[in-house]
Protein backbone atom coordinates (compact mmCIF):
# COMPACT_ATOMS: atom_id res chain seq x y z
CA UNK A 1 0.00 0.00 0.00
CA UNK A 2 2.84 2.50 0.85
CA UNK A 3 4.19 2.07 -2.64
CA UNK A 4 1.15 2.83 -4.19
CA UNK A 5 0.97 5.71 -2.71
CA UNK A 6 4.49 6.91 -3.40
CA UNK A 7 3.58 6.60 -7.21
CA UNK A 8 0.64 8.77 -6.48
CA UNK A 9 1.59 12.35 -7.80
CA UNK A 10 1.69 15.24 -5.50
CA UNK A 11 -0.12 18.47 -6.85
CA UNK A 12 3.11 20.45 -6.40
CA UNK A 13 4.80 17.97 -8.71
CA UNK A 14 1.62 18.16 -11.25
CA UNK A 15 2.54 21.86 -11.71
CA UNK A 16 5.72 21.71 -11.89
CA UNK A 17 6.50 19.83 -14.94
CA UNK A 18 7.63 21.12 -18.31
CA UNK A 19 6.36 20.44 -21.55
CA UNK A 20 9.11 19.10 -23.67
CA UNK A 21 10.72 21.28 -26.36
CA UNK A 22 8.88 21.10 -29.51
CA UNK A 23 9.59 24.01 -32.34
CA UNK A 24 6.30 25.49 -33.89
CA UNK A 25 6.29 27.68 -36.75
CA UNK A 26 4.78 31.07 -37.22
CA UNK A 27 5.46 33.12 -40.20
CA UNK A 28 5.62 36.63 -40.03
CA UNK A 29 2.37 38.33 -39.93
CA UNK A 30 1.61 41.30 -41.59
CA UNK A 31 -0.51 43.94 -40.02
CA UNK A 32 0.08 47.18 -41.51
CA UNK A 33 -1.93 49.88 -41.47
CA UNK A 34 -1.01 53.17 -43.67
CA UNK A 35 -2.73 55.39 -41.01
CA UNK A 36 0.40 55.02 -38.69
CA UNK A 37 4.03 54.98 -38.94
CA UNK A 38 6.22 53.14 -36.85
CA UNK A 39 8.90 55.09 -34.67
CA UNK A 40 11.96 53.94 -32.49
CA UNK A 41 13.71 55.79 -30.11
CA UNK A 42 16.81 55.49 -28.59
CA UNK A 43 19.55 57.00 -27.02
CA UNK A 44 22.78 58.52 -29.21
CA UNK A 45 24.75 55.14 -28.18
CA UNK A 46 21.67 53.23 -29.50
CA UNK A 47 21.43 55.19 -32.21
CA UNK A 48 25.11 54.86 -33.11
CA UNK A 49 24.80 51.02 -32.71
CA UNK A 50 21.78 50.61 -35.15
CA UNK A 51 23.75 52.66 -37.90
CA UNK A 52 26.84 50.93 -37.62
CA UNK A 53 25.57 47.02 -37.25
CA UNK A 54 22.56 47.71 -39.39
CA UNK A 55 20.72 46.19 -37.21
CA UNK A 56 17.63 46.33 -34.21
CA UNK A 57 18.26 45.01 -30.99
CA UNK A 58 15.73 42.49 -29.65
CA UNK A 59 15.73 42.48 -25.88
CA UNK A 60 14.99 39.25 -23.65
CA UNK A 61 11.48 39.94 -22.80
CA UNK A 62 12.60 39.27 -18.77
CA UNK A 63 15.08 42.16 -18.67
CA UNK A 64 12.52 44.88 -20.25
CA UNK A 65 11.69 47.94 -18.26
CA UNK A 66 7.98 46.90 -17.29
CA UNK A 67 8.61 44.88 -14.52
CA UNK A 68 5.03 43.67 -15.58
CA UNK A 69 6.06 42.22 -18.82
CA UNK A 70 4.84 39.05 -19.78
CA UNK A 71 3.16 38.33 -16.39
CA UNK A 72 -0.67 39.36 -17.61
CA UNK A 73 -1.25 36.01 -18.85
CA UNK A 74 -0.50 34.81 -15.64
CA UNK A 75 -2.94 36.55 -13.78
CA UNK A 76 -5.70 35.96 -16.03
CA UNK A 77 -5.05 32.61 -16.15
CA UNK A 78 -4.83 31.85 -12.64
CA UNK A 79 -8.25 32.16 -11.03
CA UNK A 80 -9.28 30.38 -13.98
CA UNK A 81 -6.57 27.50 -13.88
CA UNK A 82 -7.29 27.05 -9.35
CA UNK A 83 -11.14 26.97 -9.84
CA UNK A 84 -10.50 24.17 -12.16
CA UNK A 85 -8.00 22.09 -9.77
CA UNK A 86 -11.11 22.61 -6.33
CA UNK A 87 -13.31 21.22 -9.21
CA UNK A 88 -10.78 18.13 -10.53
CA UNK A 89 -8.81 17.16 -7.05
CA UNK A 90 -11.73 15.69 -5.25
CA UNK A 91 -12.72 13.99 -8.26
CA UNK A 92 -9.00 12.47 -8.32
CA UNK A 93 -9.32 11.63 -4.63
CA UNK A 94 -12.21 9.69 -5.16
CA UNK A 95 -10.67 7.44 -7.86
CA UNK A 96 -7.66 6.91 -5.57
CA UNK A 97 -5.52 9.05 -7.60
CA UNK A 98 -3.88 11.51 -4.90
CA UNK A 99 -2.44 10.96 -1.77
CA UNK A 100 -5.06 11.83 0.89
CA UNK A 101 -2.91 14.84 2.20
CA UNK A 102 -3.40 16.88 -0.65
CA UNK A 103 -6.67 17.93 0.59
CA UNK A 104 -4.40 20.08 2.87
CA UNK A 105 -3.08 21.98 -0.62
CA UNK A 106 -6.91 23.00 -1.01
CA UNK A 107 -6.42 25.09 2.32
CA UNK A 108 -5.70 28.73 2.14
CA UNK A 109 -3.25 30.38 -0.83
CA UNK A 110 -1.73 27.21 -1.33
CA UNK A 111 -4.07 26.45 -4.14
CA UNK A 112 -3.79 29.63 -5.75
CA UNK A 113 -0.12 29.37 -5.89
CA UNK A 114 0.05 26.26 -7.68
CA UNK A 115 -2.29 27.40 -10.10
CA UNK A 116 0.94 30.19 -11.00
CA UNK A 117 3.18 27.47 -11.43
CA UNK A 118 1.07 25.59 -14.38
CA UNK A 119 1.32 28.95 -16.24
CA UNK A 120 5.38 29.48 -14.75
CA UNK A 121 5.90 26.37 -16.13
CA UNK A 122 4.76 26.94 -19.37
CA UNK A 123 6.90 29.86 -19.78
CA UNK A 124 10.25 28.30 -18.61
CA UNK A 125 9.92 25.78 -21.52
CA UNK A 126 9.42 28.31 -23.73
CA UNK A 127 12.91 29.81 -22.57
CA UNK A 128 14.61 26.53 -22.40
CA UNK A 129 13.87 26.15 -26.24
CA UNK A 130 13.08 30.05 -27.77
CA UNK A 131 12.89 32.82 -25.09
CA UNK A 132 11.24 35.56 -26.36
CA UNK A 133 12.64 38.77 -27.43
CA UNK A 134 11.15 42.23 -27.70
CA UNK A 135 12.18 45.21 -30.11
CA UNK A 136 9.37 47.89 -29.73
CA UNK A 137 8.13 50.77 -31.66
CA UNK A 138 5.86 53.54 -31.32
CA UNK A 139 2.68 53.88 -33.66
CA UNK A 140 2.08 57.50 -34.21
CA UNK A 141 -0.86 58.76 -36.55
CA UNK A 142 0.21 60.10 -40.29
CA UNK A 143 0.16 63.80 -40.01
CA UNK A 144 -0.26 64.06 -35.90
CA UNK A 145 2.19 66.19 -34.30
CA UNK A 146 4.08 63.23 -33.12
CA UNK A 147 5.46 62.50 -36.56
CA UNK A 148 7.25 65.35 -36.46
CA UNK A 149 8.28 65.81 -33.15
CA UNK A 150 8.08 62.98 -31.40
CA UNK A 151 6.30 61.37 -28.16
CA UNK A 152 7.64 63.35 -24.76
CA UNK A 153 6.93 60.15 -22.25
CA UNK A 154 9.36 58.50 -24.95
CA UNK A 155 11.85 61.39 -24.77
CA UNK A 156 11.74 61.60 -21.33
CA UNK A 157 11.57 57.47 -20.92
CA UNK A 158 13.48 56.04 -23.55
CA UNK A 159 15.44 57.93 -25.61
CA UNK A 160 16.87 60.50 -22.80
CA UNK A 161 16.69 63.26 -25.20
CA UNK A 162 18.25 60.80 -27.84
CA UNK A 163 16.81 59.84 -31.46
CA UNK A 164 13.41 58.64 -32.85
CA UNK A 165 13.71 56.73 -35.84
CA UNK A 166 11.41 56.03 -38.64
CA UNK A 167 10.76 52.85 -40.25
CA UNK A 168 9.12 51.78 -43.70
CA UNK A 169 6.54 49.30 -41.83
CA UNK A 170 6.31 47.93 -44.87
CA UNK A 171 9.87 47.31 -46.13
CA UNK A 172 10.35 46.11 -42.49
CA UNK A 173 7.69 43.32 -42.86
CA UNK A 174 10.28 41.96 -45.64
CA UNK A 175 13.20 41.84 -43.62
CA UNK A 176 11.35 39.95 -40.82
CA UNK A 177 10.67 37.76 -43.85
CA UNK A 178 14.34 37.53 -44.72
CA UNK A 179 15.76 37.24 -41.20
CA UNK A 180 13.54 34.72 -40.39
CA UNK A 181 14.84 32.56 -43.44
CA UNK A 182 18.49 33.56 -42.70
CA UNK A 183 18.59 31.98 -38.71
CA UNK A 184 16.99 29.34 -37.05
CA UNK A 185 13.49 31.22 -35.07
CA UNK A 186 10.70 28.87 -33.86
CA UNK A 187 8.52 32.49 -34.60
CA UNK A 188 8.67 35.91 -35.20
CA UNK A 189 5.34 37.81 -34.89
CA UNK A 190 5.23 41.46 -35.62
CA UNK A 191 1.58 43.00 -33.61
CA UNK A 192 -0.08 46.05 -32.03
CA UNK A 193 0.07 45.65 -28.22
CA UNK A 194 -3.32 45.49 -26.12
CA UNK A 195 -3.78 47.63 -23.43
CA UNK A 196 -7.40 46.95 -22.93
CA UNK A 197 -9.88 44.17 -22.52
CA UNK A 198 -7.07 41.40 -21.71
CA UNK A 199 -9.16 38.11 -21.76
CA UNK A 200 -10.14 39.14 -24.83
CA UNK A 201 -6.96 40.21 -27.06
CA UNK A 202 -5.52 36.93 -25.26
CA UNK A 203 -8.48 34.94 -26.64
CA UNK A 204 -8.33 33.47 -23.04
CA UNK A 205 -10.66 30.46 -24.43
CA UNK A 206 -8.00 29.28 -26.04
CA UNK A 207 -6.45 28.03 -22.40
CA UNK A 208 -9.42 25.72 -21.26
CA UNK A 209 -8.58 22.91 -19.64
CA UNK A 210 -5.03 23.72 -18.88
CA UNK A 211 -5.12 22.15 -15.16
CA UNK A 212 -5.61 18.82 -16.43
CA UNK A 213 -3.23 19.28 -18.99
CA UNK A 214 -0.56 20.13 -16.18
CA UNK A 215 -2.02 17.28 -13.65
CA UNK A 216 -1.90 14.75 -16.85
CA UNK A 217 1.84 15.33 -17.16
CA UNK A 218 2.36 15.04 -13.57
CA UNK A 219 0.51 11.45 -13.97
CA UNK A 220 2.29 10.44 -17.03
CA UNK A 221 5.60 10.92 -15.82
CA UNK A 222 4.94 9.52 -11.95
CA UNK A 223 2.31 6.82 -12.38
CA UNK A 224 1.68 6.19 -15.74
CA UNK A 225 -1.05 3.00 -14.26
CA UNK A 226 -2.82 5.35 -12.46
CA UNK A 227 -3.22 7.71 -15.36
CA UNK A 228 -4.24 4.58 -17.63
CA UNK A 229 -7.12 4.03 -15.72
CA UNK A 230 -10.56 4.81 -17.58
CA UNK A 231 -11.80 7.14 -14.90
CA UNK A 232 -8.31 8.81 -14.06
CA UNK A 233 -8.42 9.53 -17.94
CA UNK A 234 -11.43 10.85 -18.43
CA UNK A 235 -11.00 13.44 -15.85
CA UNK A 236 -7.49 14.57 -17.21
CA UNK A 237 -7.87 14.42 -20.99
CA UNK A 238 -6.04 14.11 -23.85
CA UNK A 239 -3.92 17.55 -24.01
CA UNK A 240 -0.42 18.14 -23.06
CA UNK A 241 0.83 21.27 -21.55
CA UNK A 242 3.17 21.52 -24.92
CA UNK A 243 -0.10 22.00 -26.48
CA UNK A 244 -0.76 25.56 -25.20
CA UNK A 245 2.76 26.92 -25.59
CA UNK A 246 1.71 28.34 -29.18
CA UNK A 247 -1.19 29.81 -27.83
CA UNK A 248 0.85 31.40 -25.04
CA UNK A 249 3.33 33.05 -27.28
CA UNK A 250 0.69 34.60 -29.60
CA UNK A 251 -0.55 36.02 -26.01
CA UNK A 252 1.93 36.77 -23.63
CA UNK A 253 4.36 39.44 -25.35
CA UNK A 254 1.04 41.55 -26.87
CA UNK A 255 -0.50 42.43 -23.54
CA UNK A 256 0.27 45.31 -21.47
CA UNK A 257 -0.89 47.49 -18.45
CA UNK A 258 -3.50 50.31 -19.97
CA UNK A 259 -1.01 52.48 -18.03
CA UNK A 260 1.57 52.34 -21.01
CA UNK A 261 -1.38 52.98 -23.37
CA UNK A 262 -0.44 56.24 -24.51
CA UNK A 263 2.78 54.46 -26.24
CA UNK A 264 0.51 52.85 -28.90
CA UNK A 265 3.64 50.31 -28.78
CA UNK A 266 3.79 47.56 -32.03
CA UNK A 267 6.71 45.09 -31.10
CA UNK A 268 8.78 42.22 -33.40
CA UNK A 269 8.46 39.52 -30.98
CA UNK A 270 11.21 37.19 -32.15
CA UNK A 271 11.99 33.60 -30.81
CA UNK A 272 15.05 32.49 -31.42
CA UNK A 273 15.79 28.95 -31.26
CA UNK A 274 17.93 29.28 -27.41
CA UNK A 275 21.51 27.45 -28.34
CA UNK A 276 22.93 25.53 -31.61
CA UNK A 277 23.18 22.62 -29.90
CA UNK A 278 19.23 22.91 -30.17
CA UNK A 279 19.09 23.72 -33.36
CA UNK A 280 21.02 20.22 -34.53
CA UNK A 281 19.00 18.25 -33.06
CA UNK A 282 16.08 19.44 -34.77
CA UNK A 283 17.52 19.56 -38.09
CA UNK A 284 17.34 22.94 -39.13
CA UNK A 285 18.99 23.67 -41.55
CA UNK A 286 19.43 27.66 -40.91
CA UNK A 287 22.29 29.06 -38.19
CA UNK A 288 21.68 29.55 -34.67
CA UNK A 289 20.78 33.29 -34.51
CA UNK A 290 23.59 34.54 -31.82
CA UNK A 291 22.81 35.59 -28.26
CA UNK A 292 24.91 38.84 -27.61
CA UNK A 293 24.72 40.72 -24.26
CA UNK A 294 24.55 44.62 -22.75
CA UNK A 295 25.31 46.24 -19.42
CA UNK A 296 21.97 47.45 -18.24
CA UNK A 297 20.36 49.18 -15.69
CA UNK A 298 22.31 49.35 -12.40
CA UNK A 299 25.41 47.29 -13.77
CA UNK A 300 22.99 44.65 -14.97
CA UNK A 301 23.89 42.09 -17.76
CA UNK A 302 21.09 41.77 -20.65
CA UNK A 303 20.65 39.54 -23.30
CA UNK A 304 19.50 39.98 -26.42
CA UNK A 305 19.58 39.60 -30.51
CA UNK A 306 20.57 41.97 -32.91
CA UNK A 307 17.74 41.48 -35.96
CA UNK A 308 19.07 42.11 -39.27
CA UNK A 309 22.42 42.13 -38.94
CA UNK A 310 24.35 40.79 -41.83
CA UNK A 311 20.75 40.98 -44.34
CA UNK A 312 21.24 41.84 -47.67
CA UNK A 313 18.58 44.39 -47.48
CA UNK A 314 19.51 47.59 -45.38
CA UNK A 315 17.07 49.28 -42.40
CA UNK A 316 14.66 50.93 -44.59
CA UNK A 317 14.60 54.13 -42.17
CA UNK A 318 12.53 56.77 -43.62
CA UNK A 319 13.82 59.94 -41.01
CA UNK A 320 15.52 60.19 -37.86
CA UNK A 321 14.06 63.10 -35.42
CA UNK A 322 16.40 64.53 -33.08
CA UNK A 323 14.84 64.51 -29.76
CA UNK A 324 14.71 67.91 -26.76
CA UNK A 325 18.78 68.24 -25.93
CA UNK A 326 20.93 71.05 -25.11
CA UNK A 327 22.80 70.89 -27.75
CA UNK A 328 20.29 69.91 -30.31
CA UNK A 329 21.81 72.00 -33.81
CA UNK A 330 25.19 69.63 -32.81
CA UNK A 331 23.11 66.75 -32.54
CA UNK A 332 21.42 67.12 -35.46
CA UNK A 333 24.83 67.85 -37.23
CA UNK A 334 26.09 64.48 -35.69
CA UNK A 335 23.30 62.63 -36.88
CA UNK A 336 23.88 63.18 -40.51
CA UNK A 337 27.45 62.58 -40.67
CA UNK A 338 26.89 59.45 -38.91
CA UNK A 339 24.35 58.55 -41.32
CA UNK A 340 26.44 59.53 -44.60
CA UNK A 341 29.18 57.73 -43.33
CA UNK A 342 27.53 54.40 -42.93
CA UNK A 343 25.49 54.88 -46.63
CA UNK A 344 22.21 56.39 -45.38
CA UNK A 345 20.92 58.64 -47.61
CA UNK A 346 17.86 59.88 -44.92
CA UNK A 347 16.04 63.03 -43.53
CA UNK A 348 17.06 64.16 -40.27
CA UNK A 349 14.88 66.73 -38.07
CA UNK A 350 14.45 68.45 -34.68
CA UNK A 351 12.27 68.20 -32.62
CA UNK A 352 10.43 71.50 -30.95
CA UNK A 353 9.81 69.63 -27.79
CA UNK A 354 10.79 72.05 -24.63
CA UNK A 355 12.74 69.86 -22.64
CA UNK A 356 16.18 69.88 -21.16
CA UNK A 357 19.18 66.97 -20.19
């Protein structure tokens, strides 16, 4: 009897499996719409860096700025995910499927925490095999004042009086196109980020029956008998956790506190595949794309991607505005012999945003 229940899973366990690695493909989506352009801005060291490597840097989405980042899901998910384990356990407990103590994981916040770590552990096996990465843009309306002179949260958060650049949106659609045939990505998605009605943009259907998905793996990998049994079965179902990872990357890097609204952010959302060993073993035939890292914030260490580097095509920017500085005519001056230098033939402009650094 005692090694019966030994095999029996514990709930903690359930939750924290991983779904396997398994690439899935998504080709670059195209959602332009001529009523906006798409803006970057950036500091004069990022600035530099673009112009010189030709290229965008894509950020790990767990080092970005908004501590919030890529934790929305989560918390939509969770109520959802807990009232679905008070509803399944007891079921389980009456088939002889759980060790009777887990009744004591019902008690309090215990519950509610393991309902995070279904959705945590979803997540980590997306960064085990293609952690997202973030390069963001602002949206500003064709002939708003914006287009001209830029944002001020973004001067003042961002670019530190620094450089808004403009992009083609369309000619940028076919370098995602070419980058993603150049490296080995398991995605990159190119989308308008939600600021509103969450459950919705998220298409939070989509994640239905997600804690018997995680309680199924827990069963399948600690007492595969137990989880063969008809009524055991029935309860858990027939989906994987690896089954909801493509749904959670369509969701998780698109959703954003309405506090940030005024941003009207659209982001490449890039997922390269983590390490070359990885990519051998799944027989792509295209390069590992290169993990490069950046001193951060308070002597941190970032990593990230640099997108486009190397492309055949060059970073169709259509003007670079020089952002509220003290010095803005040298700036400016700067600017375009950095540009000529490096084979951009491109507008540059000041902005006539009062602000000083």
């Amino acid at each position: 009897m005692s090694k019966n229940r030994k095999k029996r899973p514990r709930l903690s366990r359930a939750v924290h499996q991983a779904p396997p690695n398994r690439a899935f493909e998504q080709p670059p989506q195209r959602t332009r719409d001529d009523n906006f352009s798409l803006f970057h801005y950036t500091t004069a060291s990022g600035l530099i860096g673009i112009i010189e490597t030709k290229s965008l840097w894509a950020t790990h989405a767990s080092f970005l700025n908004d501590t919030t980042e890529c934790q929305l899901l989560s918390r939509l998910l969770t109520p959802q995910i807990e009232a679905d384990f008070r509803e399944l356990i007891p079921r389980l407990m009456e088939c002889g499927a759980f060790q009777p103590e887990i009744q004591y994981a019902l008690r309090g916040d215990a519950l509610t925490t393991e309902a995070e770590k279904a959705t945590s552990a979803i997540l980590r096996a997306v960064d085990r095999s293609s952690p997202i990465h973030i390069t963001s843009f602002c949206r500003h309306a064709v002939g708003a004042p914006e287009c001209d002179h830029g944002l001020l949260s973004q001067w003042r958060g961002y670019a530190k009086g620094g450089f808004a650049i403009e992009f083609d949106e369309s000619q940028l659609d076919d370098l995602i196109l070419e980058e993603t045939n150049a490296h080995s990505y398991q995605g990159l998605i190119t989308r308008q980020v939600e600021y509103h009605d969450h459950p919705k943009a998220a298409k939070i259907d989509r994640f239905a029956g997600l804690a018997a998905a995680a309680l199924r793996v827990a069963f399948r990998e600690s007492a595969p008998n137990l989880a063969a049994r008809p009524e055991v079965s029935q309860l858990l179902g027939d989906r994987d956790l690896e089954s909801y990872i493509e749904a959670f990357v369509q969701a998780v890097p698109f959703l954003k506190s309405p506090r940030f609204a005024e941003e009207n952010e659209y982001r490449i959302v890039a997922l390269p595949t983590r390490s070359a060993k990885l990519v051998a073993s799944t027989n792509d035939k295209r390069p590992w794309k290169e993990i490069s890292f950046r001193e951060g914030w308070a002597g941190s260490m970032v990593p990230f991607i640099r997108l486009f580097k190397d492309l055949k095509n060059p970073l169709p920017i259509k003007k670079i505005i020089v952002g509220p500085h003290r010095d803005q005519e040298n700036q400016m001056l700067a600017a375009e012999i950095l540009l000529e230098k490096h084979g951009f033939d491109v507008q540059v402009v000041k902005s006539d945003t009062a602000l000083r650094f």
